[in-house]
Protein backbone atom coordinates (compact mmCIF):
# COMPACT_ATOMS: atom_id res chain seq x y z
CA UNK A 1 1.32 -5.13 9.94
CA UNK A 2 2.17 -7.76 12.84
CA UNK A 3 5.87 -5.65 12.82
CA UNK A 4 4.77 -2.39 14.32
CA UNK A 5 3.35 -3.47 17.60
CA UNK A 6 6.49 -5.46 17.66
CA UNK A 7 8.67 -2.60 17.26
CA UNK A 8 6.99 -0.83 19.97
CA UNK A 9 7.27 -3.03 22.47
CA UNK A 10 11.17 -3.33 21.58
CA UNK A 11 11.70 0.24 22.32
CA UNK A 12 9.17 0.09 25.32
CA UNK A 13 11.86 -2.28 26.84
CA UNK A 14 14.69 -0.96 25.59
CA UNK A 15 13.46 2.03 27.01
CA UNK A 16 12.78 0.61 30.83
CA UNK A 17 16.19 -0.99 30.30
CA UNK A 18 18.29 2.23 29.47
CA UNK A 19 16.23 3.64 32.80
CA UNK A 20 17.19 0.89 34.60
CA UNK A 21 20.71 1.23 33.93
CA UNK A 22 21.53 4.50 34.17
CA UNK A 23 19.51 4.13 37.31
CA UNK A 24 22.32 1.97 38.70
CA UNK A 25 25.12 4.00 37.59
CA UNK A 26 23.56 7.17 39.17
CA UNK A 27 23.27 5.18 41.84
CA UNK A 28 26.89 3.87 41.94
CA UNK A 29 28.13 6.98 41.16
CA UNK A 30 26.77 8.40 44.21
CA UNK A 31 27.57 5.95 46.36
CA UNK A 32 31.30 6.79 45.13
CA UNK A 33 32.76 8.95 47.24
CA UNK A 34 35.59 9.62 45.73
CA UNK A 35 33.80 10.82 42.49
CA UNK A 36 31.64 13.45 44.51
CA UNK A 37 35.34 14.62 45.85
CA UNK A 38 36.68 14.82 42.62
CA UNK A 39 33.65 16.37 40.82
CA UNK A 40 33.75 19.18 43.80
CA UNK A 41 37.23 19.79 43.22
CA UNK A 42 36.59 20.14 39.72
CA UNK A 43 33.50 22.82 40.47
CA UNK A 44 36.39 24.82 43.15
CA UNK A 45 38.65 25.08 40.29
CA UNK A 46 35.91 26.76 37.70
């Protein structure tokens, strides 16, 4: 029974990881300008 708790707390920081990641590549993403330029052209055209 000592592998549940265990498997929990795997996802719990799997989890904070996968936030913490795609944290950063929101981030990076908007600090790329030429992605928000590109992404805007993309919205013009549809």
């Amino acid at each position: 029974m000592s592998t549940k708790p265990q498997v929990a707390r795997s996802a719990n920081a799997f989890s904070c990881l996968f936030q913490h990641v795609s944290k950063a590549f929101v981030e990076r993403v908007l600090n790329n300008r030429s992605v928000i330029n590109y992404l805007e052209f993309y919205y013009i055209l549809y």
